[in-house]
Protein backbone atom coordinates (compact mmCIF):
# COMPACT_ATOMS: atom_id res chain seq x y z
CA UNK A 1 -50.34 -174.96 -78.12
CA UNK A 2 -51.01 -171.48 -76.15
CA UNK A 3 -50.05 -171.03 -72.45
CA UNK A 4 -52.67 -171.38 -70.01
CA UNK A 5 -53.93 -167.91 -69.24
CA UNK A 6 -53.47 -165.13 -67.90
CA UNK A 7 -49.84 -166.30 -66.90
CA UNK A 8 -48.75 -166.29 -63.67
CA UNK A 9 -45.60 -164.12 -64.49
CA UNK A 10 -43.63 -162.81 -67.50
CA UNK A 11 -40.54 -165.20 -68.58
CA UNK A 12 -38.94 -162.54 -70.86
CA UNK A 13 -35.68 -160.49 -70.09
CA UNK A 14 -35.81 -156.96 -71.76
CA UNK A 15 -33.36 -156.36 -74.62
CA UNK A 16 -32.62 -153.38 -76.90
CA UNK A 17 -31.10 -152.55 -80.12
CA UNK A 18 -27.93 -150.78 -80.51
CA UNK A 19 -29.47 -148.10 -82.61
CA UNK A 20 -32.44 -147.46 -80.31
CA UNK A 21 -29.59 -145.92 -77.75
CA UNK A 22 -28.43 -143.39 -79.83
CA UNK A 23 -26.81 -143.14 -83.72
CA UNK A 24 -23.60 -144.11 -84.14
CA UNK A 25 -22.53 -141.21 -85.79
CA UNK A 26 -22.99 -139.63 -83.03
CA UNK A 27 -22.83 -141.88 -79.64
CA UNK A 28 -19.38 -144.66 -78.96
CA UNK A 29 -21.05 -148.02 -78.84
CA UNK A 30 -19.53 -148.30 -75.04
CA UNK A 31 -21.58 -145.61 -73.51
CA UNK A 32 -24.59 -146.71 -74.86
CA UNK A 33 -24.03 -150.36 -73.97
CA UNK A 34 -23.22 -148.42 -70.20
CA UNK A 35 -26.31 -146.71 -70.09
CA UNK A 36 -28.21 -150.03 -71.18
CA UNK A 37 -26.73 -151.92 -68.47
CA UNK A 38 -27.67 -148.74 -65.89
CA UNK A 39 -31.45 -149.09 -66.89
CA UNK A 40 -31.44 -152.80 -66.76
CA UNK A 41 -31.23 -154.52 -69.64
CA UNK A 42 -30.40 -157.92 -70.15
CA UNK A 43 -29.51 -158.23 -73.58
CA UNK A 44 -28.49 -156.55 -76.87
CA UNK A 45 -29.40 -156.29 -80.41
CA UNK A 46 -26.61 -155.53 -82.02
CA UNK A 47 -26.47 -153.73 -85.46
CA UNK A 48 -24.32 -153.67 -88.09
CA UNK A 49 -23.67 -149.77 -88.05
CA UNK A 50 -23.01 -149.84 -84.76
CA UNK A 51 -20.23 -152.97 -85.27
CA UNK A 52 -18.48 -151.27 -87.90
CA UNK A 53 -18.57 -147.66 -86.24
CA UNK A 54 -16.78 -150.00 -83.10
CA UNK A 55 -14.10 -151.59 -85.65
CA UNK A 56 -12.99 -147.98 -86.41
CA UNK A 57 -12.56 -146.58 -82.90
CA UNK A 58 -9.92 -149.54 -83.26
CA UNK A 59 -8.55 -148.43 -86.31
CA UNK A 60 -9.87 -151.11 -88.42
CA UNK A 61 -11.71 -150.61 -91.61
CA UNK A 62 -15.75 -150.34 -90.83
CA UNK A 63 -16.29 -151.57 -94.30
CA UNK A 64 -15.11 -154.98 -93.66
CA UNK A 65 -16.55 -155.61 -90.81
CA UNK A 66 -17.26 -159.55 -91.96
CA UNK A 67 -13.79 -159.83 -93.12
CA UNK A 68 -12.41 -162.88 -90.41
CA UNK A 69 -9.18 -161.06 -90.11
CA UNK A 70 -7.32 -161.82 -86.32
CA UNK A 71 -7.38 -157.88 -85.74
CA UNK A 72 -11.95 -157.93 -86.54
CA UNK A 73 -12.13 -161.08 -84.65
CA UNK A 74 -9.66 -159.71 -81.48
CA UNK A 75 -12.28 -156.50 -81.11
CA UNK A 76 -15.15 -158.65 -81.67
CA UNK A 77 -14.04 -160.90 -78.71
CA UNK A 78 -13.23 -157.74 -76.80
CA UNK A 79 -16.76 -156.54 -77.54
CA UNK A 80 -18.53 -159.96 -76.27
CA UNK A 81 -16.28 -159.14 -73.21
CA UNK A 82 -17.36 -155.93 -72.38
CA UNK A 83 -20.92 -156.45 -72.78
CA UNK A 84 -20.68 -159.51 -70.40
CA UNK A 85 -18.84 -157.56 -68.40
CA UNK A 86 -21.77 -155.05 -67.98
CA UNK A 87 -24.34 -158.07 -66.81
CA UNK A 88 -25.39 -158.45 -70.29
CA UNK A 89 -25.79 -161.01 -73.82
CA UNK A 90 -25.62 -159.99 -77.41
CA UNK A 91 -28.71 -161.54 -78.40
CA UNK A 92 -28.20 -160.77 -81.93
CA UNK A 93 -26.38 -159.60 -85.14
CA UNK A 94 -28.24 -157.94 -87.67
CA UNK A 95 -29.51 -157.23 -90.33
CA UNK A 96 -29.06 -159.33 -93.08
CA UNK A 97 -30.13 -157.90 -96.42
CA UNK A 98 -31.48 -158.67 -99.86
CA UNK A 99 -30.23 -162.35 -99.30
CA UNK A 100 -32.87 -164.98 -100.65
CA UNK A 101 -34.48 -165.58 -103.99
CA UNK A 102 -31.81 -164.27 -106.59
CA UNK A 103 -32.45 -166.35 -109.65
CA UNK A 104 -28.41 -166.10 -110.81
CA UNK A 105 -26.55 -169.06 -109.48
CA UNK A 106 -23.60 -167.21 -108.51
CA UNK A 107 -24.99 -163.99 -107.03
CA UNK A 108 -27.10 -166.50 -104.89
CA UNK A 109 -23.84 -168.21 -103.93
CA UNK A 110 -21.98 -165.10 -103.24
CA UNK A 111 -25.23 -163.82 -100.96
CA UNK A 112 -25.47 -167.18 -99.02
CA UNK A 113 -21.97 -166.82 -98.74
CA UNK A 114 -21.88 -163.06 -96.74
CA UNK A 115 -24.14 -165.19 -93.84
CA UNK A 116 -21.73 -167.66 -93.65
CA UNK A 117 -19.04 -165.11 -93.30
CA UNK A 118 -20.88 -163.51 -89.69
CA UNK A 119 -20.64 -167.36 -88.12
CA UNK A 120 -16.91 -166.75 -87.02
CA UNK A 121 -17.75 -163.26 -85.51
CA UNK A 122 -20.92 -164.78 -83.69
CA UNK A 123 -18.72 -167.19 -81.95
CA UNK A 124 -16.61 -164.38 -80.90
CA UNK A 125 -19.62 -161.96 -79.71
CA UNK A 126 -20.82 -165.12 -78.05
CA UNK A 127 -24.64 -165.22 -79.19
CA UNK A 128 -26.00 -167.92 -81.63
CA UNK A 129 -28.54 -165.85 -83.92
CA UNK A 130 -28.34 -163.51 -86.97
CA UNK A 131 -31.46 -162.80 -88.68
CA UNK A 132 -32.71 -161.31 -92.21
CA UNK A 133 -35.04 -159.17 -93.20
CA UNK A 134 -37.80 -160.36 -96.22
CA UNK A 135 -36.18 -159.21 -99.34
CA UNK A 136 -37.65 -155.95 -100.69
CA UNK A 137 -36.10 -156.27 -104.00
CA UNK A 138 -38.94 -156.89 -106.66
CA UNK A 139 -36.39 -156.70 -109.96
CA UNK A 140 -36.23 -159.08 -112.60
CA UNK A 141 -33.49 -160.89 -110.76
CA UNK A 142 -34.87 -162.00 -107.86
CA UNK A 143 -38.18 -164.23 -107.05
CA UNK A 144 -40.85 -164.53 -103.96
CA UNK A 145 -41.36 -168.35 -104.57
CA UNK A 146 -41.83 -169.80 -102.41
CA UNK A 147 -40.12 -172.72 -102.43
CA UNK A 148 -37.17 -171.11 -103.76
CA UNK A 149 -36.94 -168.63 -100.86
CA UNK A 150 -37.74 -171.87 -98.07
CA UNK A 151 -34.60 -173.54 -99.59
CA UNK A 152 -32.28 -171.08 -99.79
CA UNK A 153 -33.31 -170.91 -95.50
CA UNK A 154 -32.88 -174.61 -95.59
CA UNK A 155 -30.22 -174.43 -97.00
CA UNK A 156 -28.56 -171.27 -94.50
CA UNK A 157 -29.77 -173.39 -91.93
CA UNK A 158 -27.61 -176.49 -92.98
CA UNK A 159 -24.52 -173.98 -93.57
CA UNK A 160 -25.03 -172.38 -89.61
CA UNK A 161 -25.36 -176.42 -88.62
CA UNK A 162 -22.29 -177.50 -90.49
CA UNK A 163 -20.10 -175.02 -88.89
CA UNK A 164 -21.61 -175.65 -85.40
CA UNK A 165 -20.62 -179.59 -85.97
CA UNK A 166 -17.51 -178.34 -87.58
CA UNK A 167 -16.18 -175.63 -84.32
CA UNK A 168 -18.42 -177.96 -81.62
CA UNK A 169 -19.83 -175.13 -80.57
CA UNK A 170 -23.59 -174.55 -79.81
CA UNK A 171 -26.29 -174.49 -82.71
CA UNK A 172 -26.29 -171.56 -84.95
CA UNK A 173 -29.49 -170.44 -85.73
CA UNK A 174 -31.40 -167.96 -88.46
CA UNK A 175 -33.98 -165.83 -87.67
CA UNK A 176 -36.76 -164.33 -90.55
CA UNK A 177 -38.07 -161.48 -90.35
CA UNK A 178 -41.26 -159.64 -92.18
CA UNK A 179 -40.62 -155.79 -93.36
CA UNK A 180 -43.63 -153.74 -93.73
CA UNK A 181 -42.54 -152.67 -96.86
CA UNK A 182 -40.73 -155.83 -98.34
CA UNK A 183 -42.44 -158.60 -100.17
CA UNK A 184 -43.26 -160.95 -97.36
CA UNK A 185 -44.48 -158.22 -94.74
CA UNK A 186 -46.49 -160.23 -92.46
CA UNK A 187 -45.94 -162.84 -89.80
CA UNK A 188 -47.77 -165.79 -91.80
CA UNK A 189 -46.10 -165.03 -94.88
CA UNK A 190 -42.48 -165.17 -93.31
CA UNK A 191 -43.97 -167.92 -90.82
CA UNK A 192 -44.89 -169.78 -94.03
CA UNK A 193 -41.48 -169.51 -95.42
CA UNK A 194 -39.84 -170.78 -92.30
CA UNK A 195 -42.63 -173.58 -91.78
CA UNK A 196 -41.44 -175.08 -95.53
CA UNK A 197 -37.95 -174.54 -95.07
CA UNK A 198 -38.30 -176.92 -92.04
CA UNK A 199 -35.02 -176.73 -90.07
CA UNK A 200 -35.18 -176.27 -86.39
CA UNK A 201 -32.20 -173.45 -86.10
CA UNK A 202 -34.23 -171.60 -88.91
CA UNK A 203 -37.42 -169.52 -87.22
CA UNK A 204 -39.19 -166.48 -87.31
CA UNK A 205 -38.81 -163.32 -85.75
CA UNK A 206 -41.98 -161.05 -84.72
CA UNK A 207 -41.41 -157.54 -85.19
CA UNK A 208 -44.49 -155.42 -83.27
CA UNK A 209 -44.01 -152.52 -85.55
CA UNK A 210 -43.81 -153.95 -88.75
CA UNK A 211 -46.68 -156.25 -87.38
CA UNK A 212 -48.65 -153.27 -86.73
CA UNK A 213 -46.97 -150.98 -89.74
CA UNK A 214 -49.16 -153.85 -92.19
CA UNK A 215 -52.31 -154.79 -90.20
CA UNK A 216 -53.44 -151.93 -88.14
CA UNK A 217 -52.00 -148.93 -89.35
CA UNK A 218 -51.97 -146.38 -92.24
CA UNK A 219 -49.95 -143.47 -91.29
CA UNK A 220 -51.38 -141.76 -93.93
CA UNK A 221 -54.65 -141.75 -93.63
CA UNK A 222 -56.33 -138.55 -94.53
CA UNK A 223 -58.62 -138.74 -91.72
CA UNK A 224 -55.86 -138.67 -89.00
CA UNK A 225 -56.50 -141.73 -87.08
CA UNK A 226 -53.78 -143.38 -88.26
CA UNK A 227 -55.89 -146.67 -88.53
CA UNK A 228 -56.36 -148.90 -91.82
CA UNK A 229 -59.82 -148.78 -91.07
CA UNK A 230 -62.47 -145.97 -89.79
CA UNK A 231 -62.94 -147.24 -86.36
CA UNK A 232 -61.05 -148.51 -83.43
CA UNK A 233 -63.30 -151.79 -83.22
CA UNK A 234 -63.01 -153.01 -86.72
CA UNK A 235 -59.09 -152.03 -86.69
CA UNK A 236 -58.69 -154.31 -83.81
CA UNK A 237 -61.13 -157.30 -85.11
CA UNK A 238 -58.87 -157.46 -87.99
CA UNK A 239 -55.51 -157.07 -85.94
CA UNK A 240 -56.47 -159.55 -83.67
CA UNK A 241 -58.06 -162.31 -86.14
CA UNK A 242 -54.87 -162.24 -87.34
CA UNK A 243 -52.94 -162.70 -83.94
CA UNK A 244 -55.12 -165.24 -82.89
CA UNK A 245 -53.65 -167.32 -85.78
CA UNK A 246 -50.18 -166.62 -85.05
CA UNK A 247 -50.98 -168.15 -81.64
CA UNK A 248 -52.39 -171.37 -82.96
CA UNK A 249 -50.09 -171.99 -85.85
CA UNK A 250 -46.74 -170.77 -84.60
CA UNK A 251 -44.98 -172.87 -81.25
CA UNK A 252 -43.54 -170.60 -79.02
CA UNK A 253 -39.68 -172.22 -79.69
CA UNK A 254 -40.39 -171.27 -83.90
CA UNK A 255 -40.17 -167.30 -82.80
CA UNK A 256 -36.50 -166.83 -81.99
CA UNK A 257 -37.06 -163.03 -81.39
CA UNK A 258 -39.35 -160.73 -80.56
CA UNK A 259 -39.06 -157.14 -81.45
CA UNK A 260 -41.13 -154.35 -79.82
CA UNK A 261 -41.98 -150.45 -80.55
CA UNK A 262 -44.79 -148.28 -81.57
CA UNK A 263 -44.73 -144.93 -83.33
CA UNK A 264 -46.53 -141.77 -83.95
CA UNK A 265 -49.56 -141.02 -85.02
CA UNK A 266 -48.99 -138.32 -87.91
CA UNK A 267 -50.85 -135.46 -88.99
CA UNK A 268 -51.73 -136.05 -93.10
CA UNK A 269 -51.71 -132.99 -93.73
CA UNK A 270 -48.01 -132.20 -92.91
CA UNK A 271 -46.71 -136.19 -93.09
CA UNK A 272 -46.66 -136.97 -97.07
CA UNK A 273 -45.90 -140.26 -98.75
CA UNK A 274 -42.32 -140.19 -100.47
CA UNK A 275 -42.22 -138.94 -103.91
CA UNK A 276 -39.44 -140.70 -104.90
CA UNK A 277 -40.87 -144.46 -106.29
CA UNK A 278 -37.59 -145.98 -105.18
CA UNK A 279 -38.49 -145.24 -101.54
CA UNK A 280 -41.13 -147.16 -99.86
CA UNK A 281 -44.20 -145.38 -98.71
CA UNK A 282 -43.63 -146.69 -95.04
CA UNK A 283 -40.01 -146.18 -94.66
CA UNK A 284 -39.93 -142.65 -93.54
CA UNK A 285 -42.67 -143.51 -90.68
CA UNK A 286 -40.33 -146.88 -89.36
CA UNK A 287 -37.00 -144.89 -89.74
CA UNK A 288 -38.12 -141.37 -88.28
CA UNK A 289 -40.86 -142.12 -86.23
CA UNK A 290 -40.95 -145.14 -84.02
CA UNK A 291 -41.77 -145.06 -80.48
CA UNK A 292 -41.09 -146.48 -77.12
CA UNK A 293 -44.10 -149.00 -76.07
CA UNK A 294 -46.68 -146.84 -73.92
CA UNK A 295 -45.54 -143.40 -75.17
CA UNK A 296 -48.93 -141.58 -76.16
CA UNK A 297 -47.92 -138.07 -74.70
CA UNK A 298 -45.36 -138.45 -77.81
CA UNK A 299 -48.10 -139.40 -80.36
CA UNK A 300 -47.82 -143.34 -79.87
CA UNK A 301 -50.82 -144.99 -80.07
CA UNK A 302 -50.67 -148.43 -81.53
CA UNK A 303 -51.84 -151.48 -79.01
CA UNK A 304 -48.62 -153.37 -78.70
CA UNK A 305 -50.18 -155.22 -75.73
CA UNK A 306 -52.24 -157.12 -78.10
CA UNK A 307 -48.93 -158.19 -80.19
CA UNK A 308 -46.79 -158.99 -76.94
CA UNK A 309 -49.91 -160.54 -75.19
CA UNK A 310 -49.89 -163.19 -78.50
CA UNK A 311 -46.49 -163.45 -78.96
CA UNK A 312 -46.11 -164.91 -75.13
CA UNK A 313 -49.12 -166.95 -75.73
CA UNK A 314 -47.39 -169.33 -77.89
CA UNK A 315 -45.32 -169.95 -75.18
CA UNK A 316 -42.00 -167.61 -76.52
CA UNK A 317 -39.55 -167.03 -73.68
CA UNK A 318 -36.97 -165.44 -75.55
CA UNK A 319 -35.67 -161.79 -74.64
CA UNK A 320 -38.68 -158.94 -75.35
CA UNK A 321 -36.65 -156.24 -77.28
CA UNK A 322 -36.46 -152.45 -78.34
CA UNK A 323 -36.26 -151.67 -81.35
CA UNK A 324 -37.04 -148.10 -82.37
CA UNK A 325 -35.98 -145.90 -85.18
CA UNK A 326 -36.43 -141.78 -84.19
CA UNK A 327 -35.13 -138.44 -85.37
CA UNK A 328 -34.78 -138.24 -81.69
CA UNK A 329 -31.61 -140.57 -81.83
CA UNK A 330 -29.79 -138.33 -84.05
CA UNK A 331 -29.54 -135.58 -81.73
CA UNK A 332 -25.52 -135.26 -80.57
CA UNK A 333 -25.74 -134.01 -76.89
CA UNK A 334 -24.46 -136.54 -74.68
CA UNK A 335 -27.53 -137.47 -72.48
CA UNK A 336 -29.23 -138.77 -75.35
CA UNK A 337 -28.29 -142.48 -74.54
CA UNK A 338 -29.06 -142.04 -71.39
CA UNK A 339 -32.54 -140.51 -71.68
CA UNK A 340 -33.68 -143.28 -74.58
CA UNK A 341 -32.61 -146.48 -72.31
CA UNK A 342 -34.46 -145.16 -69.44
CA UNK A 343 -37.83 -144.33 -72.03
CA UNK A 344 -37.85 -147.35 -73.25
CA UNK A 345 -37.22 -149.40 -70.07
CA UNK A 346 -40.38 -147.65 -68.63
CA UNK A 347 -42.14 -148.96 -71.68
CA UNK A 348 -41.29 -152.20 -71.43
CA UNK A 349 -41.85 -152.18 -67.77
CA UNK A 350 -45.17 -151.19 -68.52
CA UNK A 351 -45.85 -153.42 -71.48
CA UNK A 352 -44.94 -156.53 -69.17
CA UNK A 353 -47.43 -155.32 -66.92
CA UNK A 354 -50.14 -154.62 -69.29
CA UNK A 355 -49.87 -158.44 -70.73
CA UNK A 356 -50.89 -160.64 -68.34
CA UNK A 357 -54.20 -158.47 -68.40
CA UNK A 358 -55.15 -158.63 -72.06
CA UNK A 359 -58.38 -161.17 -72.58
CA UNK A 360 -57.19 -164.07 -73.98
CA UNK A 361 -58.46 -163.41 -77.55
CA UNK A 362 -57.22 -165.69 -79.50
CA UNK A 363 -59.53 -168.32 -77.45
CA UNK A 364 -62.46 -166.03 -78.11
CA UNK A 365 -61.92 -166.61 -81.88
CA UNK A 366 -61.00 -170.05 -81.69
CA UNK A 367 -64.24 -170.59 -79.58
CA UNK A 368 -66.83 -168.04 -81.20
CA UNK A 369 -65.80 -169.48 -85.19
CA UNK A 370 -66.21 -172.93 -83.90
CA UNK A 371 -69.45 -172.01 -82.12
CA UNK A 372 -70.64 -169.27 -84.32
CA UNK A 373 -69.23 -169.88 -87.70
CA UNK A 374 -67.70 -166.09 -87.37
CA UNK A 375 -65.06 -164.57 -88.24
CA UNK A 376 -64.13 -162.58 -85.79
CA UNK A 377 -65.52 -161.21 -82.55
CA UNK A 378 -67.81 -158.51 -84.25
CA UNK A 379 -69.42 -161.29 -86.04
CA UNK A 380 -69.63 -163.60 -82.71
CA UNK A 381 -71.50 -160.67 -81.09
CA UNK A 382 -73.68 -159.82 -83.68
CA UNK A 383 -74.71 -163.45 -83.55
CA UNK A 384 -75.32 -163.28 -80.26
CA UNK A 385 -77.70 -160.53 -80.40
CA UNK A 386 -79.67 -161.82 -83.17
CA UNK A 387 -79.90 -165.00 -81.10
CA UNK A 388 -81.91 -163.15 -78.94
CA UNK A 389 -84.26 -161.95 -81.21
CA UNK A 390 -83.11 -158.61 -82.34
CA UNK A 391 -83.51 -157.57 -86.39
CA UNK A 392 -80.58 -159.48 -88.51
CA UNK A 393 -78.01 -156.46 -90.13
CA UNK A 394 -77.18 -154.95 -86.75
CA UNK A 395 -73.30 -154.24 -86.71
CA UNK A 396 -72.72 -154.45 -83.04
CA UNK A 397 -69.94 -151.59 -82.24
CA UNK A 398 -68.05 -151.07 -79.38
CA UNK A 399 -70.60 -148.69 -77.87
CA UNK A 400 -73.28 -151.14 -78.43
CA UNK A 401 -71.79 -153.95 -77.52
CA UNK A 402 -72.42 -154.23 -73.46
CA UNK A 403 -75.78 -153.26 -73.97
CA UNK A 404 -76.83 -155.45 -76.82
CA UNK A 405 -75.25 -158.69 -74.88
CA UNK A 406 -76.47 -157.57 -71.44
CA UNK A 407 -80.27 -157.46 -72.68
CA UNK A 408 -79.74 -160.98 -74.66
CA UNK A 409 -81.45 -164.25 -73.19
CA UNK A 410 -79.97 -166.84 -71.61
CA UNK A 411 -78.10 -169.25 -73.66
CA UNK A 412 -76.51 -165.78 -75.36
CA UNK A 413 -75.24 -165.19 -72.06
CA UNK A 414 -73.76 -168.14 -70.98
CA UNK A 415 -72.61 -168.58 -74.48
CA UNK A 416 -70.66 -165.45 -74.35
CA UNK A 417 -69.29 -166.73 -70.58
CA UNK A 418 -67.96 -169.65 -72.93
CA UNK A 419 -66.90 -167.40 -75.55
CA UNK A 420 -64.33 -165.68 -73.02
CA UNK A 421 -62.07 -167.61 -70.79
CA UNK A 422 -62.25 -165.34 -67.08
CA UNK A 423 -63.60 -167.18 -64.19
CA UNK A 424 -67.45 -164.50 -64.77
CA UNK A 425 -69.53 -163.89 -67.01
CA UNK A 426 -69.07 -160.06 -65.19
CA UNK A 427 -65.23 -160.05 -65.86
CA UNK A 428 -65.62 -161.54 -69.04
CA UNK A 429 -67.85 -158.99 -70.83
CA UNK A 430 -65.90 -155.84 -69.45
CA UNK A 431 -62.64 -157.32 -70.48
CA UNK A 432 -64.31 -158.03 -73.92
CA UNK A 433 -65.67 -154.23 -73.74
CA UNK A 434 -62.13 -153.38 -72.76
CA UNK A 435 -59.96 -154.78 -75.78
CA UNK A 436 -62.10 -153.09 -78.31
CA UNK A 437 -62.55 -149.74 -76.83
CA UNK A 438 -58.68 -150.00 -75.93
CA UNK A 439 -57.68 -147.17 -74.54
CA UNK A 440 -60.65 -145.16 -73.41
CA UNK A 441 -61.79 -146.36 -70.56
CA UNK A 442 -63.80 -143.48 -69.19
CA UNK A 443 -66.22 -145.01 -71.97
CA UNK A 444 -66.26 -148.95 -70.42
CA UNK A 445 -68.61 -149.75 -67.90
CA UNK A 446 -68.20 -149.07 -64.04
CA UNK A 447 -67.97 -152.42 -61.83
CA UNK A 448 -71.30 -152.02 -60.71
CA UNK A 449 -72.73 -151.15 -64.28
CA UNK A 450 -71.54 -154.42 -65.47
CA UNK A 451 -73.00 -156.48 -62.41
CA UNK A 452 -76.51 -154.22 -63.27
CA UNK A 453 -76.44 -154.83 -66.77
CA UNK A 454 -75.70 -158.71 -66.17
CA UNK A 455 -78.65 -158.88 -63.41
CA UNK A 456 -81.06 -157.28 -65.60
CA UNK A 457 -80.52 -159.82 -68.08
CA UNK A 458 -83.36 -161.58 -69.51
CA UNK A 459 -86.16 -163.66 -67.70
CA UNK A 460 -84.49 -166.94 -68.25
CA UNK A 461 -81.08 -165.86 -66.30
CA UNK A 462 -82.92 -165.01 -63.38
CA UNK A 463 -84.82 -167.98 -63.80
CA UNK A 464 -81.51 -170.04 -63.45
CA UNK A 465 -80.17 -171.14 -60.37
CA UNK A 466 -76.98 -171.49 -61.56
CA UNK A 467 -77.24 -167.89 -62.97
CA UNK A 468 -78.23 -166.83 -59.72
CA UNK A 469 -75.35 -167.70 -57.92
CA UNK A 470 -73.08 -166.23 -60.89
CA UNK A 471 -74.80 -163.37 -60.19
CA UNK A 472 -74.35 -163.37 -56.70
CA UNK A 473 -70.68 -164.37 -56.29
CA UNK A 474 -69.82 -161.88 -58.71
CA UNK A 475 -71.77 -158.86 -56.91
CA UNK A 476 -69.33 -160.37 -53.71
CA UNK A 477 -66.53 -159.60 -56.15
């Protein structure tokens, strides 16, 4: 069940990804774990580049960096140390690769085997999650069943338990993860996966960008927006239909981690799709061109809000982590680490703030298809105004939408004040106006607009004496 809201305060401790501090061909992992721990993080995603890059400052081979040898597990203690040490947790190892739904009995066995392998190292790093990403293979050899791919998880999940019983340590858990570009690249198809499989240390892990990558965005749009679709409003009715599911279907305690980042919006003209057909069409975009949350003066311009406002909704309290991919990162100079763990702790500073203030909609669609029979919000406002009267076949647009609800009768109104969930009618409608303009919001109405627009109403509201004193406490507001 969702968390009453707006919440009274953020639970989440920031996190970041190795990677996002600086490549490791060019940055030690220890001063960018320092420089973390300087800006304030709390916890660390650790990546396998960055792992085997540390193995051969200590003169171990990189390319074994699974191999339980005494010398891998020694620096992997040492590395659990240090980053203690600093006032931090690895919250993570990552990422597992290409693992479920090969058809050949022994290549399966071999692939379930290389997770088993990490348990041992996760012990020493001291942190109880790995997670994969969605297979992207799509070769003879490998299958998107879905029952095959829920019980080789099951199955993981019954390995990481065995060995937890086995060391009497604490539960090992697997995480799941959606890639924009693999064959399950959306919450509810990797949610479904992990839903079947039906283990309790086997859960899902929410990704904003590859959220976004699927259901918002087309970096290659020719007309520049960077949108799936030609305006802001429908882009968002679609994103958020889809959020508002994840909050209703997925318990808080099923999302073991929550990854955050935009990225930039590119110009088509310059920004081509790969020619090569081995090379997915969004992979140059996620690996060159991610963004700190909250970054537009660098081209960002995806709402993460509306991903991290769901994603707390279910009731998640896990860490809220960076992890961006940019060119940026690849520089050598030394104040790159630096510069990137201060960025992105501004953005996540930012995005904790911004939260708490998106409109709960997920209610609004719960409420308006139960009420309405709509879809989405578009579709609950259009019904709205055609409630009152107004021709059938109006698309009600962000512009429009104040307007067409302020002039509506009475029960439109006070439907819409059930619609939302804010304590006016006044607060409800601008917040409304708000979420689908986004950003702008030179273009939403002025305080006083709103209370005009709601006192002008139709005959019937100021006919009400209960609509009278809405009126009146909220022009006290």
């Amino acid at each position: 069940m969702p968390i009453p809201w707006p919440p009274t305060s953020i639970p989440n401790e920031f996190g970041i990804a190795t990677l996002s501090l600086g490549s490791w061909r060019h940055h030690k992992l220890q001063p960018r774990l320092e420089e973390a721990a300087k800006a304030g993080y709390k916890w660390i995603d650790l990546f396998d580049e960055c792992w085997a890059a540390y193995l051969e400052e200590h003169h171990l081979p990189g390319d074994q960096l699974w191999e339980p040898t005494e010398d891998n597990l020694r620096v992997a203690r040492k590395l659990g140390d240090l980053v203690k040490s600093l006032g931090m947790r690895i919250a993570c190892t990552q990422p597992l690769r290409k693992i479920e739904g090969i058809k050949d009995p022994v290549e399966r066995r071999a692939s379930l085997d290389l997770v088993a392998k990490r348990f041992p190292f996760m012990r020493a790093f001291d942190t109880d999650l790995v997670f994969m990403c969605a297979n992207i293979r799509t070769d003879d050899g490998v299958t998107s069943d879905l029952k095959t791919v829920a019980c080789d998880l099951a199955e993981l999940g019954d390995i990481a338990r065995a060995f937890a019983e086995a060391d009497g340590g604490p539960m090992l858990r697997i995480g799941y993860e959606g890639l924009s570009w693999a064959t399950r690249n959306t919450w509810a198809s990797t949610w479904e996966v992990v839903r079947m499989a039906n283990r309790e240390n086997v859960g899902l892990i929410v990704d904003a960008f590859n959220v976004l990558a699927v259901e918002f965005a087309d970096p290659y749009n020719p007309a520049g927006h960077g949108r799936l679709y030609s305006t802001p409003e429908e882009s968002v009715d679609v994103l958020c239909a889809s959020l508002a599911g994840l909050v209703a279907s997925v318990p808080g305690d099923r999302i073991f981690f929550f990854q955050v980042g935009d990225a930039e919006r590119m110009d088509p003209k310059i920004f081509r799709p790969p020619t090569d057909p081995e090379v997915p069409a969004l992979l140059p975009w996620s690996r060159g061109h991610r963004l700190f949350p909250y970054e537009p003066q660098r081209g960002g311009y995806m709402p993460v809000d509306l991903v991290a406002a769901a994603v707390v909704a279910t009731g998640y309290q896990g860490p809220m982590s960076l992890e961006v991919f940019n060119s940026s990162l690849n520089r050598p100079d030394a104040g790159v680490p630096s510069a990137h763990a201060r960025r992105g702790f501004t953005g996540l500073r930012k995005l904790a703030d911004a939260v708490p203030q998106v409109p709960a909609f997920w209610e609004m669609w719960q409420q308006g298809t139960r009420r309405f029979a709509g879809a989405d919000l578009t579709k609950a406002a259009t019904r709205l105004y055609q409630h009152s009267g107004h021709p059938s076949g109006t698309r009600v647009t962000q512009e429009g939408f104040i307007r067409n609800i302020a002039w509506s009768d009475l029960e439109a109104v006070w439907a819409l004040s059930t619609l939302s969930t804010g304590a006016n009618i006044y607060r409800n409608i601008r917040s409304i106006y708000k979420i689908w303009s986004h950003t702008p919001l030179r273009r939403s109405p002025t305080d006083r607009q709103a209370i005009t627009c709601i006192q002008r109403s139709s005959a019937g509201l100021e006919q009400s004496t209960g609509a009278r004193k809405q009126v009146a406490s909220i022009a006290q507001t």
